[in-house]
Each structure stands twice: as C-alpha cells, then as structure tokens.
Protein backbone atom coordinates (compact mmCIF):
# COMPACT_ATOMS: atom_id res chain seq x y z
CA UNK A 1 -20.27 -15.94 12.48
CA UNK A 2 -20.60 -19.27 13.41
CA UNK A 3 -19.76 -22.51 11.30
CA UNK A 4 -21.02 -26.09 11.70
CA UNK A 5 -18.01 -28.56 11.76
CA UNK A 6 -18.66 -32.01 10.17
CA UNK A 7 -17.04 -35.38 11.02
CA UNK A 8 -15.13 -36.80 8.01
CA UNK A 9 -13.41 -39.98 9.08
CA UNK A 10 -10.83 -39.67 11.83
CA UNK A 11 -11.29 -35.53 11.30
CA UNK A 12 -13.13 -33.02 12.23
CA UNK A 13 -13.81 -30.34 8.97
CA UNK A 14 -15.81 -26.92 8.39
CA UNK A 15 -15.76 -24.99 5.60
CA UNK A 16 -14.76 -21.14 4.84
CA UNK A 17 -17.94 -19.67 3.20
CA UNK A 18 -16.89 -17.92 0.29
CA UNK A 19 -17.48 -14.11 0.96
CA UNK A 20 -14.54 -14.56 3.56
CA UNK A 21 -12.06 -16.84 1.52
CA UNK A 22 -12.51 -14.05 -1.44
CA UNK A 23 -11.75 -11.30 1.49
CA UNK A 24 -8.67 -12.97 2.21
CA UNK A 25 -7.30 -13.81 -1.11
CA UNK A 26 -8.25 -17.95 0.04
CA UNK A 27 -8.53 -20.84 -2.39
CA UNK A 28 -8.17 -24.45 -2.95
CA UNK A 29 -4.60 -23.86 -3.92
CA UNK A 30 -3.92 -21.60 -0.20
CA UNK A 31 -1.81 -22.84 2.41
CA UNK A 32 -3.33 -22.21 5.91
CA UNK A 33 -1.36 -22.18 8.88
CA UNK A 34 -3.31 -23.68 11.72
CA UNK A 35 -2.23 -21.48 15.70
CA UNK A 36 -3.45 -22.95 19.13
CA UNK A 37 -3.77 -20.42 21.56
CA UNK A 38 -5.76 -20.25 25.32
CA UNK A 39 -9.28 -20.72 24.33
CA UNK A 40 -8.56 -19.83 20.66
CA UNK A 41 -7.90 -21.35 16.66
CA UNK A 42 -6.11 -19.21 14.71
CA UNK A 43 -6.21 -19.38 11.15
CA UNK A 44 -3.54 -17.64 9.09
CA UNK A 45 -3.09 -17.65 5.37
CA UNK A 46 0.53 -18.36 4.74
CA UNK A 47 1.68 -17.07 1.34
CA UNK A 48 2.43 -18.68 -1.42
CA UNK A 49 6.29 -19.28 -2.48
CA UNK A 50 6.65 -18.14 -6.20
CA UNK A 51 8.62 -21.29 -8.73
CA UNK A 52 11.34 -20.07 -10.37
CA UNK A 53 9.08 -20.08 -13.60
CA UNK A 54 6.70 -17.87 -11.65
CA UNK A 55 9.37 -15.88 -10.46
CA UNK A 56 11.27 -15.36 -14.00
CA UNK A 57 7.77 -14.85 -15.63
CA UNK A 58 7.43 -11.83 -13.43
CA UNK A 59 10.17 -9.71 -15.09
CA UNK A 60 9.30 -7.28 -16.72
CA UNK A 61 10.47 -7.31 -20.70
CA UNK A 62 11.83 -3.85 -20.21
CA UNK A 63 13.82 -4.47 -17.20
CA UNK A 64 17.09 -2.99 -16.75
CA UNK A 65 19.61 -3.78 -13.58
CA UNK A 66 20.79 -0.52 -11.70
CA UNK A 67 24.20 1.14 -12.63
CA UNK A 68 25.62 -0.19 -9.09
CA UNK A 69 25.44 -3.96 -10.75
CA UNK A 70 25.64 -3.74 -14.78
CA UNK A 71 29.62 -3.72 -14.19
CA UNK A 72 29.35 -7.21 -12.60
CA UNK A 73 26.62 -8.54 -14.79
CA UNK A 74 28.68 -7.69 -17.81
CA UNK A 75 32.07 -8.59 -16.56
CA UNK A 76 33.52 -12.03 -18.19
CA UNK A 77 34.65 -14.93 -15.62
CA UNK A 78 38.03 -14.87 -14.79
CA UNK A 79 38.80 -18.80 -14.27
CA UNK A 80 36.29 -21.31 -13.20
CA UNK A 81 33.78 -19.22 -11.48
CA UNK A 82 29.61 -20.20 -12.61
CA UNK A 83 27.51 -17.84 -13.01
C-alpha cells in the first residue's frame, strides 16, 4: 500500500486510511509508538493505560475475592496501618 506524505509546517504527516486503523483497534485517542530500524518505520500501537475510574468501573458487581485473600480483606488494622 502506499501513502502520500504531506508537509505540514516543520513536519512531515500521512494519514492511516481507515480500513487499517479499524484492523488495528487505531483512533484519534491511540498512542503510536514510532521504531527506526535499517531501511524501515515501524509503527506500533502502544496500549492504552486504564484510570483508576476505568479500572474500578471494570469490576464486575458480582465480584468476589478468592478464599486465599478474604481473611486479609476482612481483618481490622492493628495500629496505624492504611489500607
């Protein structure tokens, strides 16, 4: 495939068309990571890291911690420890 680059001030740009950024899960929001190599450019989407929102969001509303931690989850502070 090739892809016309365009000058846009001090840069050089192209643009992903969008049958391949839906293939690979790219959008306006994606981080890409940018590799030189010999004669090569290699573009690599770099994922996402979740917000704790994003993160807490993602629990499920029937979750339940494993028997091997709901002794330590349910155990009282003994002095001046945070949890």
């Amino acid at each position: 495939m090739e892809i016309k680059l365009k000058k846009l001030g001090n840069k050089i740009e192209f643009e992903i068309p969008q049958k391949v950024a839906e293939s690979f899960g790219i959008d306006e929001n994606s981080i890409l990571e940018l590799t030189e190599s010999k004669d090569a450019l290699v573009i690599t989407k770099k994922n996402k890291v979740p917000t704790l929102d994003e993160l807490l969001t993602s629990i499920p509303s029937d979750f339940e911690y494993p028997d091997d931690v709901m002794d330590f989850v349910k155990t009282e502070p003994l002095s001046g420890e945070m949890i």
